[in-house]
N, C-alpha and C. Protein backbone atom coordinates (compact mmCIF):
# COMPACT_ATOMS: atom_id res chain seq x y z
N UNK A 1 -93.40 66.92 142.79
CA UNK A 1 -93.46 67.87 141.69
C UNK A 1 -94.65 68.81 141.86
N UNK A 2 -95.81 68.21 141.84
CA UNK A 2 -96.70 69.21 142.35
C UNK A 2 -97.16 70.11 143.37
N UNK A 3 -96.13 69.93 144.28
CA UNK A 3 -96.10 70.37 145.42
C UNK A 3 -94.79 72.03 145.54
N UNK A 4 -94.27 71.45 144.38
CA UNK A 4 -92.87 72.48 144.19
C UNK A 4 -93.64 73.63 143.16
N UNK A 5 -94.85 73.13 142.73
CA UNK A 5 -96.19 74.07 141.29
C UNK A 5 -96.77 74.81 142.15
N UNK A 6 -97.02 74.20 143.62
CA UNK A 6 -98.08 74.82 144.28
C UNK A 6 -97.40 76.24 145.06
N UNK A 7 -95.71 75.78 145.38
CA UNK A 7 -95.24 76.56 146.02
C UNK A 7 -95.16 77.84 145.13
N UNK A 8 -94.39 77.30 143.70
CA UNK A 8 -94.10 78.67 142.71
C UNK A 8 -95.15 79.43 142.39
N UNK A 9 -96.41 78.38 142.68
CA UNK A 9 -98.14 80.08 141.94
C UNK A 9 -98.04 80.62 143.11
N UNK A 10 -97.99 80.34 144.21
CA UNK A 10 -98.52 80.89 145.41
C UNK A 10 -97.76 80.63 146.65
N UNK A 11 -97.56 81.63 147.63
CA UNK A 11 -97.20 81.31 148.90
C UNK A 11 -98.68 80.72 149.78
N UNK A 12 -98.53 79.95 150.83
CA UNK A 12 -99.44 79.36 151.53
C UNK A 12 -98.69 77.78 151.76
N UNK A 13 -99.73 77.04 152.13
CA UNK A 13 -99.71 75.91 152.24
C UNK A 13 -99.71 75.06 151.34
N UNK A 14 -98.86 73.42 151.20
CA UNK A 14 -99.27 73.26 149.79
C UNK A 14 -100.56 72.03 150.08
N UNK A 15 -101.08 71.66 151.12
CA UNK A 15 -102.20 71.04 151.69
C UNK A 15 -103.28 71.72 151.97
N UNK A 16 -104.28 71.06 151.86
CA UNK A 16 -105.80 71.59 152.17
C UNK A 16 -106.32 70.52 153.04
N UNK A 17 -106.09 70.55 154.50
CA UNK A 17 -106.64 70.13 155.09
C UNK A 17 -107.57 69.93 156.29
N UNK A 18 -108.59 69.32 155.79
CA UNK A 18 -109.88 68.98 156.42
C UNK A 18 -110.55 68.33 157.10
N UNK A 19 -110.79 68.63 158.74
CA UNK A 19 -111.17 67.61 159.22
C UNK A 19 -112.64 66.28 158.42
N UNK A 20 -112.95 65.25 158.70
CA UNK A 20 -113.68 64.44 158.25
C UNK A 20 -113.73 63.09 159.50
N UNK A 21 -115.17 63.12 159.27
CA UNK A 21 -115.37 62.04 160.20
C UNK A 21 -115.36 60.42 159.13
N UNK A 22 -114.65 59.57 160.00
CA UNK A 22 -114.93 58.07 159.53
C UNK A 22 -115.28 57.23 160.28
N UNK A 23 -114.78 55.87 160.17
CA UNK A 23 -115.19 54.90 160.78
C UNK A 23 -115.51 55.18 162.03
N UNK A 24 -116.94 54.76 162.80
CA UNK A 24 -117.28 55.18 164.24
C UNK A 24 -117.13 56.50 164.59
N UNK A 25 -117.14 57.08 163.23
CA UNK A 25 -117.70 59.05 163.45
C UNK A 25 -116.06 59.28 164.22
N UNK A 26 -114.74 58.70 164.19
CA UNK A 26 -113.94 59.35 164.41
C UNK A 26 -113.59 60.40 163.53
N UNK A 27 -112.93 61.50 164.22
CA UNK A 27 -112.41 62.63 163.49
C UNK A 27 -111.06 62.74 162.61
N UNK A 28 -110.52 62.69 161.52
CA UNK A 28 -109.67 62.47 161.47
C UNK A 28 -109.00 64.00 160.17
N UNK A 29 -107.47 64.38 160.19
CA UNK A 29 -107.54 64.85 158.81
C UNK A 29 -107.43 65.06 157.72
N UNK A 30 -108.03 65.04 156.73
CA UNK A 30 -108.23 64.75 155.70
C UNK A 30 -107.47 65.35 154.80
N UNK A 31 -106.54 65.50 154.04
CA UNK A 31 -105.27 65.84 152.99
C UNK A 31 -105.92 65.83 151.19
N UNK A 32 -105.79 66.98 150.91
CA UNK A 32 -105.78 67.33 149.43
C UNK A 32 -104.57 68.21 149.11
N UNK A 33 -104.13 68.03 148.23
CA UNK A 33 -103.34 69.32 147.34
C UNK A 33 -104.44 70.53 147.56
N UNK A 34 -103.69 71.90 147.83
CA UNK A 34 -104.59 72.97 147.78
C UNK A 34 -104.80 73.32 146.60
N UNK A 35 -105.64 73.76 145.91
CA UNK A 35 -106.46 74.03 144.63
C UNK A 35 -106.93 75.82 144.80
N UNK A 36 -107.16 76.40 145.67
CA UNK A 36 -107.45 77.47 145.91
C UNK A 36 -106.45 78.48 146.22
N UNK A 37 -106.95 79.80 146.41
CA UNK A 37 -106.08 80.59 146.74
C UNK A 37 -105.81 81.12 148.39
N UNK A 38 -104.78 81.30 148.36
CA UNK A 38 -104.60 81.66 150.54
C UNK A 38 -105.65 82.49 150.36
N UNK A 39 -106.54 82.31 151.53
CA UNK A 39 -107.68 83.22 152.26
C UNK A 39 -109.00 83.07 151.52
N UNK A 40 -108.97 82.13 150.60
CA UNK A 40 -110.41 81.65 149.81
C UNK A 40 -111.76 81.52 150.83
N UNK A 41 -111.59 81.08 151.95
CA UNK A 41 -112.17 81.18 152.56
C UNK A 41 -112.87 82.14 153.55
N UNK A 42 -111.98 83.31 153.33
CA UNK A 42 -112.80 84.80 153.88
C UNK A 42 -113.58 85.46 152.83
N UNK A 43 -113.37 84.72 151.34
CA UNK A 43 -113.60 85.86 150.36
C UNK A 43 -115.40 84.58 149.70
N UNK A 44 -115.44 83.58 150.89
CA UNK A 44 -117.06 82.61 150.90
C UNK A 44 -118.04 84.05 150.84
N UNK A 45 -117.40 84.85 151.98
CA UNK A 45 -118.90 85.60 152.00
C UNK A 45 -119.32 86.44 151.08
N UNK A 46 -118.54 87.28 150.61
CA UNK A 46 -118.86 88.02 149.51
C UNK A 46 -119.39 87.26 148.43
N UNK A 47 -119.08 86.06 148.02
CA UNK A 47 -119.30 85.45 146.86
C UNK A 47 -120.90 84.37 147.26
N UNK A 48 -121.06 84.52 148.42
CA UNK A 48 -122.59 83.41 149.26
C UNK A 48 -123.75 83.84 147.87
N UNK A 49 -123.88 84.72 147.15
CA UNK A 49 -124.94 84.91 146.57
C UNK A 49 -124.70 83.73 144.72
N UNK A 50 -123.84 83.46 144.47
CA UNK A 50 -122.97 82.39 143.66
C UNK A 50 -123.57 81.02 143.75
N UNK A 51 -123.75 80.79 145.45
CA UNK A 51 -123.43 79.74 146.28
C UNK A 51 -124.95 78.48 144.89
N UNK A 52 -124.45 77.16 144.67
CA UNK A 52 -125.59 77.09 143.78
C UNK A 52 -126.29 75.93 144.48
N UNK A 53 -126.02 75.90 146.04
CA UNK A 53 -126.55 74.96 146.69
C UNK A 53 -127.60 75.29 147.61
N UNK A 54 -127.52 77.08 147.62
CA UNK A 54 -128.80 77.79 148.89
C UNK A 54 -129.24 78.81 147.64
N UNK A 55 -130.32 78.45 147.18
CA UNK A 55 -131.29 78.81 146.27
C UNK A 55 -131.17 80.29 147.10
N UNK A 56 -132.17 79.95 147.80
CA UNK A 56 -132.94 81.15 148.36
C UNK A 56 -132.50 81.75 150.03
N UNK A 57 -131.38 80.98 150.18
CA UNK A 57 -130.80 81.12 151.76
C UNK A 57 -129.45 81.52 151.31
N UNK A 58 -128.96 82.27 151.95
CA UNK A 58 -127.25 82.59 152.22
C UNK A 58 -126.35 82.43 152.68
N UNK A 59 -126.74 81.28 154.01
CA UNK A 59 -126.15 80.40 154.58
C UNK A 59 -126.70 79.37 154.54
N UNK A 60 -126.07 78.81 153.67
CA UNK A 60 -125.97 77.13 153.57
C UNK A 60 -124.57 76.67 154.38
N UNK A 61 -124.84 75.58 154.37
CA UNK A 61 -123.38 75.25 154.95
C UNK A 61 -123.17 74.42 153.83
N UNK A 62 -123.20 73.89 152.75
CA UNK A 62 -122.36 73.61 151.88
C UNK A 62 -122.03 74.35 150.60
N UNK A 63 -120.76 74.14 149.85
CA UNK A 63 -120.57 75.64 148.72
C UNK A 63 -120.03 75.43 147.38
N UNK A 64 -121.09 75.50 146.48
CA UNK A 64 -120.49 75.13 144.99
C UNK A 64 -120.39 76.50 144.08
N UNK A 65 -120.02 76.77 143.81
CA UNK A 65 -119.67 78.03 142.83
C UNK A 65 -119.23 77.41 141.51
N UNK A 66 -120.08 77.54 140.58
CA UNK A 66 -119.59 77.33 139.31
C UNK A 66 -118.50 78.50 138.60
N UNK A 67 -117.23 78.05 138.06
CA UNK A 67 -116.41 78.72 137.78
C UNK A 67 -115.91 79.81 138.85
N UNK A 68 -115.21 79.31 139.93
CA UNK A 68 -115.23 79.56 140.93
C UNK A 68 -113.77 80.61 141.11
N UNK A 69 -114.03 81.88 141.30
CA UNK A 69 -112.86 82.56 140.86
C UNK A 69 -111.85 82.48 142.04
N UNK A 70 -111.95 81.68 142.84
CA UNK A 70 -110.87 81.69 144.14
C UNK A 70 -109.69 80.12 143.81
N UNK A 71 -110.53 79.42 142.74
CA UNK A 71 -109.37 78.46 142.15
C UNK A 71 -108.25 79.06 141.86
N UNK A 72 -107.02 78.65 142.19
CA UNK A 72 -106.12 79.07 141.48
C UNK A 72 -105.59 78.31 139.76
N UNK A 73 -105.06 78.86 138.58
CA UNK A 73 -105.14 78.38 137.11
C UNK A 73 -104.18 76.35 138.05
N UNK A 74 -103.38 76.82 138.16
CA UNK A 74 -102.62 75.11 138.47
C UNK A 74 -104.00 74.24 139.13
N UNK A 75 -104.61 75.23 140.54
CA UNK A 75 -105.76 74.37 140.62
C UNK A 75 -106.71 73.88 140.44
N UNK A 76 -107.19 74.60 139.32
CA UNK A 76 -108.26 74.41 137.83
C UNK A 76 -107.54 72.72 137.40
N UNK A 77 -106.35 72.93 137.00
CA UNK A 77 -106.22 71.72 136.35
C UNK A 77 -105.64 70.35 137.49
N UNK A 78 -105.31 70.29 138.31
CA UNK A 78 -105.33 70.02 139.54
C UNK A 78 -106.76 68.77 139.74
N UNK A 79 -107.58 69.73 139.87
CA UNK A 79 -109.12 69.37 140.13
C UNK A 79 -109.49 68.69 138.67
N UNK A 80 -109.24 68.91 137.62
CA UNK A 80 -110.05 68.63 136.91
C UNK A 80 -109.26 67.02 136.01
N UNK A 81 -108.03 66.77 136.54
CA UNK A 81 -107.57 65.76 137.07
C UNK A 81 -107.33 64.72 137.59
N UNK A 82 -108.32 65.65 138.73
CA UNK A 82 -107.93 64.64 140.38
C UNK A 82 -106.46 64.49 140.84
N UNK A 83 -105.70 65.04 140.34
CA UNK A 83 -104.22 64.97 141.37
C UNK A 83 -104.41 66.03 142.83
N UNK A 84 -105.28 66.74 142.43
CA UNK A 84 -105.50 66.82 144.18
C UNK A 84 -105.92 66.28 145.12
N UNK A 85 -106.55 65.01 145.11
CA UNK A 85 -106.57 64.26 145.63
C UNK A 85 -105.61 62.97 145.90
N UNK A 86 -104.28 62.90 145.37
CA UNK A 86 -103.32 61.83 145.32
C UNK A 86 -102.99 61.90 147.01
N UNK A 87 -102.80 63.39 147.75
CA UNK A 87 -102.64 63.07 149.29
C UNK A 87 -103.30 62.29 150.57
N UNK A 88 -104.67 61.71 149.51
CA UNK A 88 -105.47 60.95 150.09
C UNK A 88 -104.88 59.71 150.52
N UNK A 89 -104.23 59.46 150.03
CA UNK A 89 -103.09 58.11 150.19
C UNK A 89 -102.56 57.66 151.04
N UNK A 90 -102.20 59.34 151.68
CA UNK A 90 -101.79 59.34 153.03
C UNK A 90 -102.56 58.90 154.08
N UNK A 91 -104.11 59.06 153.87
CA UNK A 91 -104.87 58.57 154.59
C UNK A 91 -105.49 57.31 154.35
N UNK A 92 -104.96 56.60 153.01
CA UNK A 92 -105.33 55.43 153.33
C UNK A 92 -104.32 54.37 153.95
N UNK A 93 -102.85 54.84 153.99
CA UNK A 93 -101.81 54.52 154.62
C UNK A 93 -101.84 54.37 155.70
N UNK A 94 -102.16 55.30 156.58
CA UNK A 94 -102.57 55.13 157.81
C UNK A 94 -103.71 54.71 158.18
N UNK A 95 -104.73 54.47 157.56
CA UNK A 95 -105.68 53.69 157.91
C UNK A 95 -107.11 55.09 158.31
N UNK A 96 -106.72 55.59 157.96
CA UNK A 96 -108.37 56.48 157.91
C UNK A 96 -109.42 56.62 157.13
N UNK A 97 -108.93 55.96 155.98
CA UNK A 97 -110.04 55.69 154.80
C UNK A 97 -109.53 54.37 154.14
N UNK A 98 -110.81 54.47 153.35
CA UNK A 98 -110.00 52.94 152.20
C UNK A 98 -110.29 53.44 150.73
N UNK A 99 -109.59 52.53 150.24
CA UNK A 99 -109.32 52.93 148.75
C UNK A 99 -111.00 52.19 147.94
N UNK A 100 -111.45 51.82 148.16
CA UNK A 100 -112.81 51.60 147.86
C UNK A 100 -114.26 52.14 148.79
N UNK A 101 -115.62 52.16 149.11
CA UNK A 101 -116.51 52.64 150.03
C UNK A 101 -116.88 54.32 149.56
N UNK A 102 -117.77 54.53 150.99
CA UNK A 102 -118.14 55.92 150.57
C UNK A 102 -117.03 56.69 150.79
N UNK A 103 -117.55 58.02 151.06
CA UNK A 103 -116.44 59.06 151.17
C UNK A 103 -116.76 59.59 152.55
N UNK A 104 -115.57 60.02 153.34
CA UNK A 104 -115.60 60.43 154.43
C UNK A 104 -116.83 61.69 154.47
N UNK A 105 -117.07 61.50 155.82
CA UNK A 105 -118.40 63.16 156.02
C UNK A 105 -117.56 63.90 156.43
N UNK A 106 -117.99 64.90 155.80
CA UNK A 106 -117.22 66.62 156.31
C UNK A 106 -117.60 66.95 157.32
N UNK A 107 -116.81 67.76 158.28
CA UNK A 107 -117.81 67.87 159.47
C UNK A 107 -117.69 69.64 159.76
N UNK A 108 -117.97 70.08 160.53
CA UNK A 108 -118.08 71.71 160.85
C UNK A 108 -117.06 72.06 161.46
């Protein structure tokens, strides 16, 4: 069902996925419902001055934007949820994460 929400707001993908390292720093990838909009990620730079994790730098490599206008409205509620994260499942199915522990590291 949410996947048929993601298709009707938006064309794109209906996954957001991310590589992440786990167990023994393997690489593996990591599955969310997409929450954003196609190309959110070209429109980081214009918005780097937002960023509320590089005070005084513009490249940070990590990126929080409060009220973040590249959410899309389904992925506002999505996130605020957590059903974007239900594709995680997939990865604990196969064995790349577990349903308890930390959280995988993001990697570059």
């Amino acid at each position: 069902m949410i996947a048929i929400l993601i298709k009707l707001e938006s064309k794109g993908p209906v996954f957001y996925i991310a590589k992440r390292a786990g167990s023994g720093y393997r690489i593996f990838n990591f599955y969310k419902f997409r929450t954003m909009r196609v190309g959110a990620a070209e429109e980081l730079k214009q918005l780097a001055h937002l960023n509320q994790y590089s005070q005084n730098s513009r490249n940070g490599v990590f990126h929080k934007i409060k009220n973040d206008p590249r959410i899309s409205p389904l992925g506002q509620f999505l996130r605020s949820t957590s059903l974007d994260e239900l594709p995680q499942l997939i990865n604990v199915l196969i064995g790349d994460i577990s349903l308890v522990g930390n959280r995988a590291a993001a990697t570059l």
